[in-house]
C-alpha atoms as a PDB file:
ATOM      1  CA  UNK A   1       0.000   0.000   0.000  1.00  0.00           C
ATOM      2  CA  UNK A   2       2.899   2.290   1.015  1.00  0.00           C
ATOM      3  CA  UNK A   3       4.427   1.801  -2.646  1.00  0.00           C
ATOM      4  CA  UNK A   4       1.314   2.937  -4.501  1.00  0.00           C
ATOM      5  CA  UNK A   5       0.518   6.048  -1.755  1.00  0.00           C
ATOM      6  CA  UNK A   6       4.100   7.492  -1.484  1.00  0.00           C
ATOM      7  CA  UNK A   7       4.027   8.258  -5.247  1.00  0.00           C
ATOM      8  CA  UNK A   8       0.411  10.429  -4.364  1.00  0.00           C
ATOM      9  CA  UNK A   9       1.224  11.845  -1.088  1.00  0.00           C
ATOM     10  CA  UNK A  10       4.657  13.659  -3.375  1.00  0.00           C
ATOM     11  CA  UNK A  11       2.040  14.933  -6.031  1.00  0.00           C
ATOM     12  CA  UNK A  12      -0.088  16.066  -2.875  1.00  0.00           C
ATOM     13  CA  UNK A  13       3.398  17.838  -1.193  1.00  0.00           C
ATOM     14  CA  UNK A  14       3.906  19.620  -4.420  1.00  0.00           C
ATOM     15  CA  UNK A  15       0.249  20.587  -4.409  1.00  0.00           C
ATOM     16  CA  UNK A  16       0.601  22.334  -0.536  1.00  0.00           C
ATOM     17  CA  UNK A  17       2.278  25.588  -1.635  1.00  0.00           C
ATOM     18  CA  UNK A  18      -0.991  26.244  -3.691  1.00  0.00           C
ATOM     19  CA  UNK A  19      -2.671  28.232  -1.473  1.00  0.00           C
ATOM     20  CA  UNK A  20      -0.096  29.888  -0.518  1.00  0.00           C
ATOM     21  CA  UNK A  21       1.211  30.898  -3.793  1.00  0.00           C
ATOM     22  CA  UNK A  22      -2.409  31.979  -4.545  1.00  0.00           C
ATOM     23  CA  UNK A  23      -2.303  34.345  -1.333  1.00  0.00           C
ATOM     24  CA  UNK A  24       0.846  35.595  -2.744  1.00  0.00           C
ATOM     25  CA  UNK A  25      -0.816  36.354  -6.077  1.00  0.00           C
ATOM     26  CA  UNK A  26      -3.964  37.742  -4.718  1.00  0.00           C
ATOM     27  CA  UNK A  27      -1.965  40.353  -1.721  1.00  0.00           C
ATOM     28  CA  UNK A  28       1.185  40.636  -4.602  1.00  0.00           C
ATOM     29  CA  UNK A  29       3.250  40.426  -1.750  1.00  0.00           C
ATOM     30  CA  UNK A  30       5.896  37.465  -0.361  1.00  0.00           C
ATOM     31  CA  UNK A  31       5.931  38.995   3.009  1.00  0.00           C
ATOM     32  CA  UNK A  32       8.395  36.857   4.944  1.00  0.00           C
ATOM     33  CA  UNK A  33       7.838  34.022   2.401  1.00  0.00           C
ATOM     34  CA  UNK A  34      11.413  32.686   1.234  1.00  0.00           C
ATOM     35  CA  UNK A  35      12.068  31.650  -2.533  1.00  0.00           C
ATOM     36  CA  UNK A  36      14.278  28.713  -1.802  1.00  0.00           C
ATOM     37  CA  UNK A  37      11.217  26.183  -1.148  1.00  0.00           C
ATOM     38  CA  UNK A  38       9.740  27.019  -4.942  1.00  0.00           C
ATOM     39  CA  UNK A  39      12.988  26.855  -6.851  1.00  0.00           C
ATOM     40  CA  UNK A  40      14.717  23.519  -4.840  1.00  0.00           C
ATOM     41  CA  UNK A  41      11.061  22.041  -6.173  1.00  0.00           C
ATOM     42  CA  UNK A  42      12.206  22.600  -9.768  1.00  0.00           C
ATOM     43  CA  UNK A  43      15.707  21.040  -8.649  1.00  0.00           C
ATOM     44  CA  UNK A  44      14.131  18.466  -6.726  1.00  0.00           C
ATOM     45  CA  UNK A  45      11.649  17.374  -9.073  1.00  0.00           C
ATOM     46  CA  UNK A  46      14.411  17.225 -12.379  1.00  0.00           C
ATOM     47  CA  UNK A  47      17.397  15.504 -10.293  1.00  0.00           C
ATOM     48  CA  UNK A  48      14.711  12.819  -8.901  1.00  0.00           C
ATOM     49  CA  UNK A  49      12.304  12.420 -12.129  1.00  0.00           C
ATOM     50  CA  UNK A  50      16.145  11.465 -13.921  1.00  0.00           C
ATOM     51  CA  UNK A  51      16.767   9.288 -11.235  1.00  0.00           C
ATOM     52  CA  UNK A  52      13.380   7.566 -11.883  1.00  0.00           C
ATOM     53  CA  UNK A  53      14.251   7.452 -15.343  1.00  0.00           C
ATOM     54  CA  UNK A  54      17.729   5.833 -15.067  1.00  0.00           C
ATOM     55  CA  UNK A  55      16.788   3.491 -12.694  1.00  0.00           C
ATOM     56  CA  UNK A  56      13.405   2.082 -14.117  1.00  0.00           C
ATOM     57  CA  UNK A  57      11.445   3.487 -11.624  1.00  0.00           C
ATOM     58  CA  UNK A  58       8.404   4.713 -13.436  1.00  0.00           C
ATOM     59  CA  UNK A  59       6.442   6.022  -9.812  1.00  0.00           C
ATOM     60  CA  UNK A  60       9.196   8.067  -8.832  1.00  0.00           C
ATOM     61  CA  UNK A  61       9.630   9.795 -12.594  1.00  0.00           C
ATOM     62  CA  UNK A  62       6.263  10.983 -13.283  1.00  0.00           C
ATOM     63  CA  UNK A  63       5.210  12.102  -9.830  1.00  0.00           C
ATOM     64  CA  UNK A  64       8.252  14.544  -9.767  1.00  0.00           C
ATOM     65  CA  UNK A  65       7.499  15.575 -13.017  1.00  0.00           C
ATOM     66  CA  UNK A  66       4.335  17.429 -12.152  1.00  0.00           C
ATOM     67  CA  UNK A  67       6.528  18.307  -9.066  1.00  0.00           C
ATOM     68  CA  UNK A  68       8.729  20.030 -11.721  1.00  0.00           C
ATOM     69  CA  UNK A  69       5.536  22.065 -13.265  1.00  0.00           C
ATOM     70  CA  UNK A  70       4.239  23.331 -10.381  1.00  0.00           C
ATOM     71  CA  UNK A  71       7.368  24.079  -8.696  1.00  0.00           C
ATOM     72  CA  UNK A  72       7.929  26.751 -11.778  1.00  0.00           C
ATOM     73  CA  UNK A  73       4.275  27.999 -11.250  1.00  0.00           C
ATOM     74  CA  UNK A  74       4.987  29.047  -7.551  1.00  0.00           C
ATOM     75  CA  UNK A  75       8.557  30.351  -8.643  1.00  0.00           C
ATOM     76  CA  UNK A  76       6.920  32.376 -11.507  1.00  0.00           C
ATOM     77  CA  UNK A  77       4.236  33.530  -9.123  1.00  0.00           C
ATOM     78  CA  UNK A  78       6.668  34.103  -6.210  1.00  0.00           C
ATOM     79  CA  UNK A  79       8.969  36.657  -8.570  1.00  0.00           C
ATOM     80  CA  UNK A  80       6.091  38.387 -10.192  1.00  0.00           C
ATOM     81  CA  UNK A  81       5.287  39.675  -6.131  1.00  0.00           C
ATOM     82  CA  UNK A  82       8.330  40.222  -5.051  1.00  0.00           C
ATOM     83  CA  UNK A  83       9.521  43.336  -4.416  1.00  0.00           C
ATOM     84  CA  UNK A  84      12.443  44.661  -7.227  1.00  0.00           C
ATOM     85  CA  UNK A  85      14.496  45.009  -4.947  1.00  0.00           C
ATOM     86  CA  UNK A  86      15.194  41.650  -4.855  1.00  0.00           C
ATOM     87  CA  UNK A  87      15.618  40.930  -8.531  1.00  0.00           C
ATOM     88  CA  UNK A  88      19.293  40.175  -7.759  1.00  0.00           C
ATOM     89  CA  UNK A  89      18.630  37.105  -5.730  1.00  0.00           C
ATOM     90  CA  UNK A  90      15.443  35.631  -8.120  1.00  0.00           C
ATOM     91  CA  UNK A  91      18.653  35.635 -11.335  1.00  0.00           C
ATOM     92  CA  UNK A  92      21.095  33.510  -8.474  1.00  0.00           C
ATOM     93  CA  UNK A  93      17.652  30.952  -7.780  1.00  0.00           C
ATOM     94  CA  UNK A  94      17.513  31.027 -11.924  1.00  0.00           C
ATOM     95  CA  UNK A  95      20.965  30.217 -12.544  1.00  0.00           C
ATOM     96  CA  UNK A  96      20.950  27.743  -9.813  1.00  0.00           C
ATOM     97  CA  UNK A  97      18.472  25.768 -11.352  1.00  0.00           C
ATOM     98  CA  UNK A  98      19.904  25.692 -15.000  1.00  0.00           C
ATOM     99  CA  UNK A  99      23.205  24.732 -13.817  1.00  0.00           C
ATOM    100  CA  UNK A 100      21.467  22.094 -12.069  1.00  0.00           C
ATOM    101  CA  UNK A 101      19.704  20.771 -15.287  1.00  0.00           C
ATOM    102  CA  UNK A 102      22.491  21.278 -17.795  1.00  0.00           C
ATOM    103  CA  UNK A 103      25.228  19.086 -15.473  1.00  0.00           C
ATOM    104  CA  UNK A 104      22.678  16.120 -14.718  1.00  0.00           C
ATOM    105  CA  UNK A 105      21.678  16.521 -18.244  1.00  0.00           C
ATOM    106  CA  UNK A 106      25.017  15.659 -19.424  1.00  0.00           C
ATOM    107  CA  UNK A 107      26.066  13.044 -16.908  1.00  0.00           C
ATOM    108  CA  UNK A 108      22.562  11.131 -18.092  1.00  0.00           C
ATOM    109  CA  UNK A 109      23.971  11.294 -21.742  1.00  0.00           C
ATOM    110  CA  UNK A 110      27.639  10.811 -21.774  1.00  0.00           C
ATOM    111  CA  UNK A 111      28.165   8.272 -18.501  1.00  0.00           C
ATOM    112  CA  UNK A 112      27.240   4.781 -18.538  1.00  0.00           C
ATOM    113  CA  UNK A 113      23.698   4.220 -17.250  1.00  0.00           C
ATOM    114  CA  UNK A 114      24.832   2.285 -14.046  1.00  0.00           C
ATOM    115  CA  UNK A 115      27.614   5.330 -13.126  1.00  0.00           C
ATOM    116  CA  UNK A 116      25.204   8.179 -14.240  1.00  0.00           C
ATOM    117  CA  UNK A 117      22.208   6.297 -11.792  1.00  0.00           C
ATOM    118  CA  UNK A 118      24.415   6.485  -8.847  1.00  0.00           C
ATOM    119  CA  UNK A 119      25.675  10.438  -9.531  1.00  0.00           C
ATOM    120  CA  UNK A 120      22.269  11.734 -10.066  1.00  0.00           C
ATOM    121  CA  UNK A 121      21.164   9.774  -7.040  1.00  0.00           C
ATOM    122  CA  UNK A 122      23.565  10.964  -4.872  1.00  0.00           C
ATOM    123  CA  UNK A 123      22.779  14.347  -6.049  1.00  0.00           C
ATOM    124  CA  UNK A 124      18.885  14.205  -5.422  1.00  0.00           C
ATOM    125  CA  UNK A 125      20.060  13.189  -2.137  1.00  0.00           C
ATOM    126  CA  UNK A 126      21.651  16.532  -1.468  1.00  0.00           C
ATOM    127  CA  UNK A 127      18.597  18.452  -3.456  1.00  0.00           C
ATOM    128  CA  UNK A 128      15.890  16.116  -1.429  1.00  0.00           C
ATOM    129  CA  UNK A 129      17.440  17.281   2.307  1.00  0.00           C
ATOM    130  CA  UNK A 130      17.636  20.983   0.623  1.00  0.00           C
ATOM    131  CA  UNK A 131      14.004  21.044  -0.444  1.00  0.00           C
ATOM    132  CA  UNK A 132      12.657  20.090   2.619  1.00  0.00           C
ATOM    133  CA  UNK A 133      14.881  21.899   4.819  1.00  0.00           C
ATOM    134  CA  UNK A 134      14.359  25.324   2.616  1.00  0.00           C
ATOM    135  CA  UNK A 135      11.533  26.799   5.189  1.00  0.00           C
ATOM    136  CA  UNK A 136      14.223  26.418   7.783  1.00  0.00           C
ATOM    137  CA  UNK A 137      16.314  29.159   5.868  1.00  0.00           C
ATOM    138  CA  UNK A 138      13.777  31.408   8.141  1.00  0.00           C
ATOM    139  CA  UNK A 139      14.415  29.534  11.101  1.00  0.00           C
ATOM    140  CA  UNK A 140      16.273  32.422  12.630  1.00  0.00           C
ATOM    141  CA  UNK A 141      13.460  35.006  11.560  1.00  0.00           C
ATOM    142  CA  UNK A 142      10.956  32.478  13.478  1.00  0.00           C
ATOM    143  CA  UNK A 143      13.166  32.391  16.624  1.00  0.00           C
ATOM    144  CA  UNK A 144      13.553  36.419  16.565  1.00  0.00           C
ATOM    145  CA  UNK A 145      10.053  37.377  15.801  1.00  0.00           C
ATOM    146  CA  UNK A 146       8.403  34.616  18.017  1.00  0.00           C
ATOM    147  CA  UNK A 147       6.244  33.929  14.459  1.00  0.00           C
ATOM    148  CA  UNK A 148       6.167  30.927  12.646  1.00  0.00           C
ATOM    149  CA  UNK A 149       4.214  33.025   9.481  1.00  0.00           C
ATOM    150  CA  UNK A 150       6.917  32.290   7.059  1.00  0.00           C
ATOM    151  CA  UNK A 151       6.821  28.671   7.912  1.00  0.00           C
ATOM    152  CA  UNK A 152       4.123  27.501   5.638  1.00  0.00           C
ATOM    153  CA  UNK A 153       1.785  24.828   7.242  1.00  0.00           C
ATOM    154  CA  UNK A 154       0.022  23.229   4.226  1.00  0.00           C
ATOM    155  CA  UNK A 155       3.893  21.991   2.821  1.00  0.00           C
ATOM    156  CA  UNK A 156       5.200  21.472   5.959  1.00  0.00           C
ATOM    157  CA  UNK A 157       2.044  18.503   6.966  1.00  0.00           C
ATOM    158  CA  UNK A 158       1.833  17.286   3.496  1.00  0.00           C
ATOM    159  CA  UNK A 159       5.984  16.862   3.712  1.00  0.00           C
ATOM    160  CA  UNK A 160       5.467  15.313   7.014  1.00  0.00           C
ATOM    161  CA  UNK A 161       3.560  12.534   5.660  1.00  0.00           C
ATOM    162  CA  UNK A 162       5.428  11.877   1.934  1.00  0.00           C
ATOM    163  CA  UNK A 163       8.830  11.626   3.975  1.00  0.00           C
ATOM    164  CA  UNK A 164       7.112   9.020   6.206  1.00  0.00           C
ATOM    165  CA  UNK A 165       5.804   6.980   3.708  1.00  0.00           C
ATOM    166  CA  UNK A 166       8.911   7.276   1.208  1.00  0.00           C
ATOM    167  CA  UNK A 167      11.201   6.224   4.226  1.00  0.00           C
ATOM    168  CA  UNK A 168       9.077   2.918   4.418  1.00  0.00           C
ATOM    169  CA  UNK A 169       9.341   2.455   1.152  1.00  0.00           C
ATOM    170  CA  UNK A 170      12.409   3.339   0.633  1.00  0.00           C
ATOM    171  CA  UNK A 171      13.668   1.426   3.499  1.00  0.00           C
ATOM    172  CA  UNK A 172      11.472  -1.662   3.732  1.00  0.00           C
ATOM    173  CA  UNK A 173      10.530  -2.057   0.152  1.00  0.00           C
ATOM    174  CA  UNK A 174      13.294  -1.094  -2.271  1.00  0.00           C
ATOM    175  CA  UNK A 175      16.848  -1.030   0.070  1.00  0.00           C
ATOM    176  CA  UNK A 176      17.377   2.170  -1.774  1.00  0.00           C
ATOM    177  CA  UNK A 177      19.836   4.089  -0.006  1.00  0.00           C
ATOM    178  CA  UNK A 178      19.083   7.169  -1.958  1.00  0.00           C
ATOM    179  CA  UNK A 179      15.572   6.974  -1.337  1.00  0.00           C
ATOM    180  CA  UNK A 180      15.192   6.225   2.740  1.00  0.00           C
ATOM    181  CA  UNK A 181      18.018   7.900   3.235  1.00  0.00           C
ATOM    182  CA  UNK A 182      16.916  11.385   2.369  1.00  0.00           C
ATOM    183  CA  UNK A 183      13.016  10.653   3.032  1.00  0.00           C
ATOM    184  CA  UNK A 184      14.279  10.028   6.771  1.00  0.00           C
ATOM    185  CA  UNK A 185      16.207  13.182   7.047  1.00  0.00           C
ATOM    186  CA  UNK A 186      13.362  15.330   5.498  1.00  0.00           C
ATOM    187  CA  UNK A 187      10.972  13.670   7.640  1.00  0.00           C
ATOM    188  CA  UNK A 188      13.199  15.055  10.765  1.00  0.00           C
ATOM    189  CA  UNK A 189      13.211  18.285   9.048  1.00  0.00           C
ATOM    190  CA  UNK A 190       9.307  18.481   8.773  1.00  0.00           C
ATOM    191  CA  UNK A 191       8.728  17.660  12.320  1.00  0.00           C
ATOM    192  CA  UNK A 192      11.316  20.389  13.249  1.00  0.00           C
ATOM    193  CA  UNK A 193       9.258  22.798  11.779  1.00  0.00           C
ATOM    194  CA  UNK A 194       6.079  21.521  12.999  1.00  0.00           C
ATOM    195  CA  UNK A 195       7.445  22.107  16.269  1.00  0.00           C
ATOM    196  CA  UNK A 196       8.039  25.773  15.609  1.00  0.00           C
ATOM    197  CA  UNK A 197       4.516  26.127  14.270  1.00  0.00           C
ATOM    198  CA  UNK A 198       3.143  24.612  16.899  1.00  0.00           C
ATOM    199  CA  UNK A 199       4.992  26.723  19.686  1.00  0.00           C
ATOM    200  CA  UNK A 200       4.771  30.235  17.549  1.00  0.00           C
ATOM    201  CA  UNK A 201       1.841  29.967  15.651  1.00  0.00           C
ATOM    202  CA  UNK A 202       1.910  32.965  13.221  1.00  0.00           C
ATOM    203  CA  UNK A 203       2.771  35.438  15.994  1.00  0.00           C
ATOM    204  CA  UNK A 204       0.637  37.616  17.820  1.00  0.00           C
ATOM    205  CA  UNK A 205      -2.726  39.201  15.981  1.00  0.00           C
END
């Protein structure tokens, strides 16, 4: 069961940021809202849909293909609100991103299959942790402000639970080191901030 829902609950974690992203759109402001969660989704979601490609893995490659999609809505959404100001930082999140895609791109072409599965795993690994860690990068806002508002709560639950049941199947089900191992440390990363929510809130009214 936990091999058929894991695939679902990652289109349902890409799915949280919608409202969000809407609220975004309809105040055009970010507020405290950082960037990093929207453009490690893009990352995330090409790294890991090549992994599921290069290692027959036909769950993993499609659901983090519609991660891909609506990781560049929020992005697109995220920059149109922002304030100019920030322009600067949105290029570095853009660069990022195609630096990302060009290098896995050509390790998928010009390395052997077996060698170019293990790099781009190892890789997700690193882009996994960052993705769900990325609300943390306002960890020291939270602590400051005694508000959790930048810590968005529909992402954070729906990461809570796609960590959980990845881990399982990661662990239990495949023995992939490059799946568990990740899923486990996001999974500590989502409780972390579910923590902070749950002491905070979204500050005082």
């Amino acid at each position: 069961a936990c091999n058929q829902l894991a695939p679902c609950t990652n289109i349902l974690c890409s799915l949280a940021p919608m409202s969000t992203i809407l609220h975004v759109t309809r105040t055009k402001s970010v507020g405290s809202l950082p960037l990093l969660p929207y453009s490690s989704m893009i990352a995330n979601g090409f790294v890991w849909a090549l992994y599921g490609h290069l290692a027959h893995l036909p769950n993993v490659k499609y659901a983090n293909m519609i991660g891909i999609m609506l990781g560049t809505f929020y992005f697109k959404e995220w920059a149109a609100a922002a304030a100019a100001s920030i322009s600067g930082a949105i290029i570095y999140h853009k660069l990022a991103i195609t630096w990302i895609v060009l290098i896995n791109s050509f390790v998928a072409a010009r390395f052997p299959r077996k060698v170019a599965t293990e790099i781009v795993g190892k890789e997700g690994v690193l882009v996994f942790i960052l993705l769900f860690a990325s609300p943390l990068s306002a960890l020291k806002g939270v602590i400051a402000s005694r508000s959790a508002a930048a810590i968005p709560l529909p992402f954070t639950v729906a990461s809570t639970i796609n960590c959980s049941l990845w881990s399982v199947v990661g662990l239990l089900l495949m023995n992939d080191f490059n799946i568990y191992f990740p899923s486990i440390l996001g999974l500590l990363c989502a409780m972390i901030q579910l923590f902070l929510k749950g002491i905070y809130g979204d500050g005082v009214k």
